[in-house]
Protein backbone atom coordinates (compact mmCIF):
# COMPACT_ATOMS: atom_id res chain seq x y z
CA UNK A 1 0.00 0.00 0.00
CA UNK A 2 1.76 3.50 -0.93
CA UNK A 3 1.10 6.71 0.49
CA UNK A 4 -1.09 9.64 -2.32
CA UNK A 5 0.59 12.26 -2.77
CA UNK A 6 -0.71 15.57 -1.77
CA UNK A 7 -1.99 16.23 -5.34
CA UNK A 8 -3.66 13.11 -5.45
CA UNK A 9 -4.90 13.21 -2.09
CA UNK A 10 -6.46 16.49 -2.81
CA UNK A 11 -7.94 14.93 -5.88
CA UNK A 12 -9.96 12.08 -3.78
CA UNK A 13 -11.07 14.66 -1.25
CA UNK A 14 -12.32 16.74 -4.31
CA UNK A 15 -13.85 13.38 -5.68
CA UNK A 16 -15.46 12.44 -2.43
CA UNK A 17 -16.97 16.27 -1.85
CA UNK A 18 -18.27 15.89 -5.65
CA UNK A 19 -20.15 12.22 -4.52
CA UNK A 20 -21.67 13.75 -1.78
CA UNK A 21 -23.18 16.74 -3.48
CA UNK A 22 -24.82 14.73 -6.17
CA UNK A 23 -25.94 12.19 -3.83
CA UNK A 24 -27.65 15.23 -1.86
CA UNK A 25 -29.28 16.48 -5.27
CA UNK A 26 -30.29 13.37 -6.63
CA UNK A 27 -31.71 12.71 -2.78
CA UNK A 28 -33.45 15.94 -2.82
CA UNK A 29 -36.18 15.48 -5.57
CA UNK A 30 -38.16 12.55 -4.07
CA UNK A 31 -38.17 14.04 -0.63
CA UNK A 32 -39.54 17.52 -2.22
CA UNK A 33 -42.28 15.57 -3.91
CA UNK A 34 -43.17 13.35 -0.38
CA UNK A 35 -43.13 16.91 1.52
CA UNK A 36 -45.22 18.59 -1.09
CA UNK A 37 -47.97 15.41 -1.30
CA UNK A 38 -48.24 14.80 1.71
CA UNK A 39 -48.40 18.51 2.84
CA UNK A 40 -50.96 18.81 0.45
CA UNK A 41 -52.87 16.15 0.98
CA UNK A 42 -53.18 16.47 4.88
CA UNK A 43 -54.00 20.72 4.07
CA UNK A 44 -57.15 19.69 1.74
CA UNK A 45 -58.08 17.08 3.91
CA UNK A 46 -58.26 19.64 7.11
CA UNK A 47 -59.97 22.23 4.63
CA UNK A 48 -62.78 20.13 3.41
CA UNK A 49 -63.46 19.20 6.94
CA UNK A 50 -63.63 22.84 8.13
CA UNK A 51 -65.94 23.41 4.70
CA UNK A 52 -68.16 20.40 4.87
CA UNK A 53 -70.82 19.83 7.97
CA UNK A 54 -71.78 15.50 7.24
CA UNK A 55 -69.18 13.89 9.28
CA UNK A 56 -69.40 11.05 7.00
CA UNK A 57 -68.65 12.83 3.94
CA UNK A 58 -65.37 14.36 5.88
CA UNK A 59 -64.17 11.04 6.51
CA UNK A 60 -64.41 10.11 2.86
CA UNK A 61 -62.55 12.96 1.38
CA UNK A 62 -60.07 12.77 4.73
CA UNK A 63 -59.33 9.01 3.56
CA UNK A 64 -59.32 10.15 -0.35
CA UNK A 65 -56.44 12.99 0.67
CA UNK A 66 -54.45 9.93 3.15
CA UNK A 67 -54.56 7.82 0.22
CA UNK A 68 -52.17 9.84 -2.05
CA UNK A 69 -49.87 9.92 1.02
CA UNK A 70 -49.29 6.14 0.09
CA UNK A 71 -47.67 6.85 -3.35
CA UNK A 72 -45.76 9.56 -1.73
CA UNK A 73 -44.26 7.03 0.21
CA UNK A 74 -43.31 4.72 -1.99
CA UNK A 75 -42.12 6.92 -4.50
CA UNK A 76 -39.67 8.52 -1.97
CA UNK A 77 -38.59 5.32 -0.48
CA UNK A 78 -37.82 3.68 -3.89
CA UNK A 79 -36.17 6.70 -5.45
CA UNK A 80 -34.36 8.36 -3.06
CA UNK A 81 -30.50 6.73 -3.46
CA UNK A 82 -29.17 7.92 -0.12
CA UNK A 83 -30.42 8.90 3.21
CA UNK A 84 -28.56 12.04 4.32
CA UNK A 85 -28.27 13.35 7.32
CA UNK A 86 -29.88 16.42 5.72
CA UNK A 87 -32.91 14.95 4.86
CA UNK A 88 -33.32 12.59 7.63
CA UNK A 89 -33.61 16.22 10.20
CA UNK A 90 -36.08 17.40 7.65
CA UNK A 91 -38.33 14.84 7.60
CA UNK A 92 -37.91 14.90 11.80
CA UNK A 93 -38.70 18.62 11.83
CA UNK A 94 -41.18 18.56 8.74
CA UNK A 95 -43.54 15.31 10.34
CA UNK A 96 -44.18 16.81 13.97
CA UNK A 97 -45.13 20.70 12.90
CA UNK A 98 -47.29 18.95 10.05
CA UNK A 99 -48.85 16.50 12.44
CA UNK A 100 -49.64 18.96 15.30
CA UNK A 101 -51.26 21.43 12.75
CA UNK A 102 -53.62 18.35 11.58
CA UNK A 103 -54.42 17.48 15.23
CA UNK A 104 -55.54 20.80 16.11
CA UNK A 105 -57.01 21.09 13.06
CA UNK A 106 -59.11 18.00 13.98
CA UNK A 107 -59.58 19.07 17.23
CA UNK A 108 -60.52 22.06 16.87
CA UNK A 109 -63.28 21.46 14.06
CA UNK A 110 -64.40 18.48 16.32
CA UNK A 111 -65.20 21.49 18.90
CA UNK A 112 -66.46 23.91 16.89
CA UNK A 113 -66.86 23.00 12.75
CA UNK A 114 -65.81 25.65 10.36
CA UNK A 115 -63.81 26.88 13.39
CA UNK A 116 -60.69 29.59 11.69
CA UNK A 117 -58.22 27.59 13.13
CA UNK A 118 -58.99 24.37 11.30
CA UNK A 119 -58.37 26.65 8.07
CA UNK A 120 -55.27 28.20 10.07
CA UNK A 121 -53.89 24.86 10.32
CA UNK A 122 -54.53 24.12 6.57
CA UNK A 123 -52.68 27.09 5.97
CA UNK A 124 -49.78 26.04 8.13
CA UNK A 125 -49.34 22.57 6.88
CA UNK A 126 -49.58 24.24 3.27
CA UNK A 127 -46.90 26.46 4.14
CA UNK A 128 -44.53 24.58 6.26
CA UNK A 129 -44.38 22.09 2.61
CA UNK A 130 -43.44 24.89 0.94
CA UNK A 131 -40.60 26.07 3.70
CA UNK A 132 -39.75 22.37 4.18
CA UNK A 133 -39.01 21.64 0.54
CA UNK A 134 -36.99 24.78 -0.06
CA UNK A 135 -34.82 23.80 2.80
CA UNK A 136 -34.71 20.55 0.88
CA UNK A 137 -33.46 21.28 -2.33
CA UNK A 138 -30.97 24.28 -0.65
CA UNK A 139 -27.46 22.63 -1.53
């Protein structure tokens, strides 16, 4: 085994830098498109419940908006090539803000329907996916 040289240890570093950047890029698409479904999904959900009064009807269009979550899933877990430490704190960050919004969304239209903050939450889920995915594709 021989010792690089400084040249050509500078030229693995350089090599190694240049892996890890398009492993975080190539990473970076499916976990935009899981934030962005199932942001989206859980934010229409929450808004038809605020909008619609027959509890039965909300739990149709709730399981209709949950459903495309699925896909989501799968799409991200077959496509993304590496799990980075970057995207493993986003998706720890992203999932709690987006799941308390949704409970007190629930809650809150369970209390009161139509209440504002059920269409607050919507908005907040809607807008932490946006936020979220930015962060995501930042390099």
């Amino acid at each position: 085994m021989t010792t690089p040289t400084p040249q050509q240890a500078t030229d693995l570093l350089a090599q190694i830098d240049s892996t890890q950047k398009q492993a975080r890029s190539t990473d970076a698409w499916p976990l935009v498109i899981l934030l962005i479904v199932t942001s989206t999904a859980a934010s229409i959900g929450l808004f038809a419940m605020a909008v619609i009064d027959d509890p039965t009807t909300q739990l149709v269009i709730l399981g209709a908006a949950a459903a495309w979550m699925i896909p989501a899933f799968v799409v991200y877990l077959t496509s993304a090539l590496s799990w980075s430490r970057r995207s493993t704190f986003l998706l720890v960050t992203w999932l709690p803000v987006t799941a308390l919004a949704f409970i007190a969304g629930v809650v809150a239209d369970s209390m009161s329907p139509g209440s504002w903050v059920t269409f607050a939450a919507a908005g907040v889920i809607w807008a932490a996916s946006l936020v979220f995915a930015l962060l995501g594709l930042r390099r």
